[in-house]
Protein backbone atom coordinates (compact mmCIF):
# COMPACT_ATOMS: atom_id res chain seq x y z
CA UNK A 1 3.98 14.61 -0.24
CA UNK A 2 0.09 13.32 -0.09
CA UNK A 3 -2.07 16.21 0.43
CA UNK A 4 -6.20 15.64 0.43
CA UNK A 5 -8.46 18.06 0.55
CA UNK A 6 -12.17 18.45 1.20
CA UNK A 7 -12.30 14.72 -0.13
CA UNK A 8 -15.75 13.11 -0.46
CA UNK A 9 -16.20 9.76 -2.24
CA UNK A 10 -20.19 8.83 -2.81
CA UNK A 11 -21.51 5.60 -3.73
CA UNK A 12 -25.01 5.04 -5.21
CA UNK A 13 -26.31 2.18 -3.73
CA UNK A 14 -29.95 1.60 -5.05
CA UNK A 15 -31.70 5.11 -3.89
CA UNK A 16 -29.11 5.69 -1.69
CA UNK A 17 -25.99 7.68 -1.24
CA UNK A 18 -23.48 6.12 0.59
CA UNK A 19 -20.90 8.78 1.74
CA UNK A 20 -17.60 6.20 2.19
CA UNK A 21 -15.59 9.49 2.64
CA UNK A 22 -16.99 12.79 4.27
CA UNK A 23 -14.49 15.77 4.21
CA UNK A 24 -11.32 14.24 4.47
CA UNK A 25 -8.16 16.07 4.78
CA UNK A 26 -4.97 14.74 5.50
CA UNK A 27 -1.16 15.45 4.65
CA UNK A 28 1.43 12.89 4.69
CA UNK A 29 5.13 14.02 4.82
CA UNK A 30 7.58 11.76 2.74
CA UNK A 31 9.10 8.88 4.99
CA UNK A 32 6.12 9.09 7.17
CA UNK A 33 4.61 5.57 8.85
CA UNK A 34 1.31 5.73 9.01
CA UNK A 35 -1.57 3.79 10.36
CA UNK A 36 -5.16 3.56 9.47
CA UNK A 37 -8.26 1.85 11.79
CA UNK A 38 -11.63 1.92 12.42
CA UNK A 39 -14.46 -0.45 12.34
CA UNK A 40 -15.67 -2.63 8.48
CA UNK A 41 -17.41 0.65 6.57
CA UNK A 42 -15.24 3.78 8.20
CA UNK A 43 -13.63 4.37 4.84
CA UNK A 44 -10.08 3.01 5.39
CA UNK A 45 -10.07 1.04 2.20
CA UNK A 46 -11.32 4.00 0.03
CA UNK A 47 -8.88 6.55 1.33
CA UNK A 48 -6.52 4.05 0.76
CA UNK A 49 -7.42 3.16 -3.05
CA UNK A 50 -7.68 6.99 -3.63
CA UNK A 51 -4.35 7.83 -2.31
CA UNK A 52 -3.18 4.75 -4.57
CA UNK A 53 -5.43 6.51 -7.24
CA UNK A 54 -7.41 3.39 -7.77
CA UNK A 55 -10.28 5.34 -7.38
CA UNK A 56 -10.88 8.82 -7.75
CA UNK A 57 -13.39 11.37 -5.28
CA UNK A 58 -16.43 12.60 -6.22
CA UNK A 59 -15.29 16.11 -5.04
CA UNK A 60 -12.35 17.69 -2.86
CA UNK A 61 -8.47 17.69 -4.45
CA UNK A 62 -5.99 15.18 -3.97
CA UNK A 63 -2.23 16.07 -4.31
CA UNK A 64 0.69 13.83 -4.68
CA UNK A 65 4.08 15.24 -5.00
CA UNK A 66 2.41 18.78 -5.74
CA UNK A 67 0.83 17.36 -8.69
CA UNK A 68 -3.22 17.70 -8.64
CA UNK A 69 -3.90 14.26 -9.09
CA UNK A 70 -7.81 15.50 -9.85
CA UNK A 71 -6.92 17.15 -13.09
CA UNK A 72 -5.17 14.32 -14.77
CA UNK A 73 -6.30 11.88 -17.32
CA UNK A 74 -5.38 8.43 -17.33
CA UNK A 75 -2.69 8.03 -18.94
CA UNK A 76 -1.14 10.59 -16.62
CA UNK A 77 -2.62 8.77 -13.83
CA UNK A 78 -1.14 5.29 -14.62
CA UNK A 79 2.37 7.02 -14.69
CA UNK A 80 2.26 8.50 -11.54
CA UNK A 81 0.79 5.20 -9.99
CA UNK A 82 3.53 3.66 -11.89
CA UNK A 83 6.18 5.97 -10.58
CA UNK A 84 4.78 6.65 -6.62
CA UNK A 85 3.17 3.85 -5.72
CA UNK A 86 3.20 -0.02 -4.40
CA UNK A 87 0.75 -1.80 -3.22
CA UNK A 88 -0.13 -5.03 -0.92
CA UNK A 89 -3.34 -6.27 -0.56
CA UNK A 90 -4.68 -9.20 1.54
CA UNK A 91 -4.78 -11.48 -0.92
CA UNK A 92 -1.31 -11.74 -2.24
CA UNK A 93 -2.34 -11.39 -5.77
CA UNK A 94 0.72 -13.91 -7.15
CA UNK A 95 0.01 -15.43 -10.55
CA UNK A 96 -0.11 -18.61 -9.83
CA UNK A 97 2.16 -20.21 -12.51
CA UNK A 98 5.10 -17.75 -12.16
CA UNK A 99 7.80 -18.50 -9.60
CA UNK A 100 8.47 -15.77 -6.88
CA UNK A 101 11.25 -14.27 -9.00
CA UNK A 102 8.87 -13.96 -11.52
CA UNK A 103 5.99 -12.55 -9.78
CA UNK A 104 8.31 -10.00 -8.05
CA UNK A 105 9.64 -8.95 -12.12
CA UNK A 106 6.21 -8.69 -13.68
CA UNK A 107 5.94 -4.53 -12.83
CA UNK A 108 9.54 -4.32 -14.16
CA UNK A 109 8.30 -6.09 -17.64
CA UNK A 110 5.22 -4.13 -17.54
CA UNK A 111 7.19 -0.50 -17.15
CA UNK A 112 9.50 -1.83 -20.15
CA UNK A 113 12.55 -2.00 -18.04
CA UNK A 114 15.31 -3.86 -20.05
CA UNK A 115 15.99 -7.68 -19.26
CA UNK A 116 20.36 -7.02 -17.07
CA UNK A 117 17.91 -4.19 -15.01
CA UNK A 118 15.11 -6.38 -14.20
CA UNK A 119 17.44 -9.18 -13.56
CA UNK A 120 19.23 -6.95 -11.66
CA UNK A 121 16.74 -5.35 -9.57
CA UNK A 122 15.29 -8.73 -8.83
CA UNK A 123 18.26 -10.32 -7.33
CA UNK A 124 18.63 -7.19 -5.25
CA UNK A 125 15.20 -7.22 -3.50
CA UNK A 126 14.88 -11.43 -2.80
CA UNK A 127 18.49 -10.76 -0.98
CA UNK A 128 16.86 -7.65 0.86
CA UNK A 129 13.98 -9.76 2.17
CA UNK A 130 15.91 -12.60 2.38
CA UNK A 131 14.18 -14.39 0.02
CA UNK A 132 16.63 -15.85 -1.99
CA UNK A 133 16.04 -19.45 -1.14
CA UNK A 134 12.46 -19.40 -2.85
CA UNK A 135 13.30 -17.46 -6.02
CA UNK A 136 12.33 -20.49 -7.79
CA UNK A 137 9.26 -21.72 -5.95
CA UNK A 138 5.89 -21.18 -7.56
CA UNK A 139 3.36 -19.58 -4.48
CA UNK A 140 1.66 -22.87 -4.03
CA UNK A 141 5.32 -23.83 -2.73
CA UNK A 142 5.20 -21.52 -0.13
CA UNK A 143 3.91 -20.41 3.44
CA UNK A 144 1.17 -17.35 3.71
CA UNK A 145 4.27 -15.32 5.13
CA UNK A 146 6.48 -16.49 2.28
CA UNK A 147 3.53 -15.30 -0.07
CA UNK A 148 3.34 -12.11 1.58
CA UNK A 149 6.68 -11.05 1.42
CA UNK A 150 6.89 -11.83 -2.68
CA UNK A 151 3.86 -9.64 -2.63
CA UNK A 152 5.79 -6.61 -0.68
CA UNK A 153 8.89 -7.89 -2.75
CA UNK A 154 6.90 -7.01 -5.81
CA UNK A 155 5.49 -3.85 -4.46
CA UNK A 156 9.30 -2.80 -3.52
CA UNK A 157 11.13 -3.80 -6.65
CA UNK A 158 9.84 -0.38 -8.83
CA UNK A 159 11.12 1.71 -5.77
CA UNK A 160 8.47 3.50 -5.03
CA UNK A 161 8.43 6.31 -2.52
CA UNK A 162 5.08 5.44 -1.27
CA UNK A 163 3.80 1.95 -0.01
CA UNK A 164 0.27 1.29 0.53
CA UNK A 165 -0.21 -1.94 2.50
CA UNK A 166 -4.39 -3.01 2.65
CA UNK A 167 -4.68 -5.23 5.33
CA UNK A 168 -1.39 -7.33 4.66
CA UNK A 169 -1.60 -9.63 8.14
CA UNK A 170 -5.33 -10.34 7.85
CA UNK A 171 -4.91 -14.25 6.30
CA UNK A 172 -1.46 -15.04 8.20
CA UNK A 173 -1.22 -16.46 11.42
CA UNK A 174 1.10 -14.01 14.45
CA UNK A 175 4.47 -14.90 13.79
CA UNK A 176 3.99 -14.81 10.12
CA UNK A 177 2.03 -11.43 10.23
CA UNK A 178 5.09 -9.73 12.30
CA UNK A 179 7.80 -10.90 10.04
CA UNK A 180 5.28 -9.23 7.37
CA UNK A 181 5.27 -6.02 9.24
CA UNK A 182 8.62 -5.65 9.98
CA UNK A 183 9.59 -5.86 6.59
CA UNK A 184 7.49 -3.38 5.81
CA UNK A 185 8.97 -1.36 8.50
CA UNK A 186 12.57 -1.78 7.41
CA UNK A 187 11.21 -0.18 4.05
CA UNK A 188 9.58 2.44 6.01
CA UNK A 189 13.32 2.94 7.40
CA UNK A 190 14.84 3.36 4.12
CA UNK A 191 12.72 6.00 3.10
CA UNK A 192 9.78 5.07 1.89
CA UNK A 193 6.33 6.40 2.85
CA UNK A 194 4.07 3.79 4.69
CA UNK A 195 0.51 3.58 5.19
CA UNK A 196 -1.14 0.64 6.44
CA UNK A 197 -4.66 -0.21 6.97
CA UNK A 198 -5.18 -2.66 9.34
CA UNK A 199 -8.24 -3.65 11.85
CA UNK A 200 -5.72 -5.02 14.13
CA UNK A 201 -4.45 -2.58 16.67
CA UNK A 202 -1.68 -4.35 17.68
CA UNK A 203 -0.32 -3.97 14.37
CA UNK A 204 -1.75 0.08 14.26
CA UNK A 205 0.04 0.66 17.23
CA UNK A 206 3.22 0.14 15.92
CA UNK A 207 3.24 2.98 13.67
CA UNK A 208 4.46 6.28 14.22
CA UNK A 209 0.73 8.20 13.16
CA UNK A 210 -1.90 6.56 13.40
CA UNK A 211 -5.12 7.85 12.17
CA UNK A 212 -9.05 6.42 13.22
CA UNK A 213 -11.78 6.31 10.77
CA UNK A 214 -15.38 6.64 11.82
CA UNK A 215 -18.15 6.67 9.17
CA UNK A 216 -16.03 8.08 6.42
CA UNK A 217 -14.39 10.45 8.47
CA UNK A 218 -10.97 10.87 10.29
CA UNK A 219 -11.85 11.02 13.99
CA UNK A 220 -8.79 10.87 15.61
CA UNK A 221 -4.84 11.80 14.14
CA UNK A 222 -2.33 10.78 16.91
CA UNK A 223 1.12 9.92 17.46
CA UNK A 224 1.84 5.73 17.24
CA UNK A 225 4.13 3.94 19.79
CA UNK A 226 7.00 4.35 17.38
CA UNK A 227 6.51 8.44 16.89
CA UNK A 228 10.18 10.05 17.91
């Protein structure tokens, strides 16, 4: 389903070239979970925002669903982002003044769906992550964890076959950060590719591929805890 090759991503910085990837390939089958580590600089959150097509490599090809993500322009790129992907970030990214329903229908709007779908779509994804209770709250009404799952409820509610999770325990406490995960995981479980970068290996660990990034390069591809 994701298929990179030869990928290099170069940033100038001043008079310098900083290589953030060098060489990568990697395939990812559909339904995979997949984890990605290494130290601040390896190039987990490039791969990662070039996968999501957020960015795009200086050189090398980059295949999703067979389709040569390198050749398209952007309005071809926003639909297959549109289509493929989900994202959580760190952050949460919630607008403030919208309540978690809300903030989970905003891609829904933004893809034109029609008001009964949305509506519809909503209700089902606060019931799968049992967030029906805070439908109504605004995020300054709830917990990190609470945040976080609106976030992944968002990222869900489009149905995308791939998720791309950027650090999504790094500003919640443990038992917050593991309710996070295993969300994630029950999507995972339903089909949906996973890949999360993480610095914490206790959260890598749990995956079923887990992949180790060392100056822009992976070093390391091996089965997770979780591989069958």
């Amino acid at each position: 389903m994701i298929r990179l090759e030869r990928v290099h991503r170069d940033f100038q910085v001043g008079d310098q070239v900083v290589h953030a990837l060098n060489d990568v390939d990697l395939r990812i089958g559909r339904g995979e979970y997949v984890s990605v580590m290494g130290p601040s600089g390896s190039g987990k959150s490039t791969l990662l925002n070039i996968i999501g097509i957020l960015d795009h490599a200086t050189s090398g090809k980059y295949f999703l669903d067979d389709q040569d993500v390198t050749e398209m322009d952007d309005a071809q790129e926003s639909r297959a982002r549109n289509r493929h992907i989900g994202f959580v970030f760190q952050s949460f990214h919630l607008v403030p003044r919208l309540t978690a329903a809300q903030n989970i229908e905003l891609p829904l709007m933004l893809a034109a769906v029609n008001p009964e779908e949305r509506r519809q779509k909503v209700a089902r994804v606060l019931k799968a992550l049992s967030l029906e209770d805070r439908a109504h709250h605004t995020p300054d009404q709830l917990s990190g964890g609470q945040r976080q799952r609106v976030a992944i409820a968002r990222a869900a509610v489009t149905e995308p076959s791939v998720l791309l999770a950027d650090e999504p325990t790094g500003n919640l406490d443990q038992r917050s950060g593991t309710e996070v995960i295993e969300t994630l995981e029950a999507l995972n479980r339903q089909g949906i590719t996973l890949i999360v970068v993480t610095h914490d290996r206790n959260i890598g660990d749990r995956s079923r591929r887990s992949l180790e990034m060392v100056d822009g390069r992976i070093e390391s591809d091996r089965a997770g805890s979780r591989a069958p």
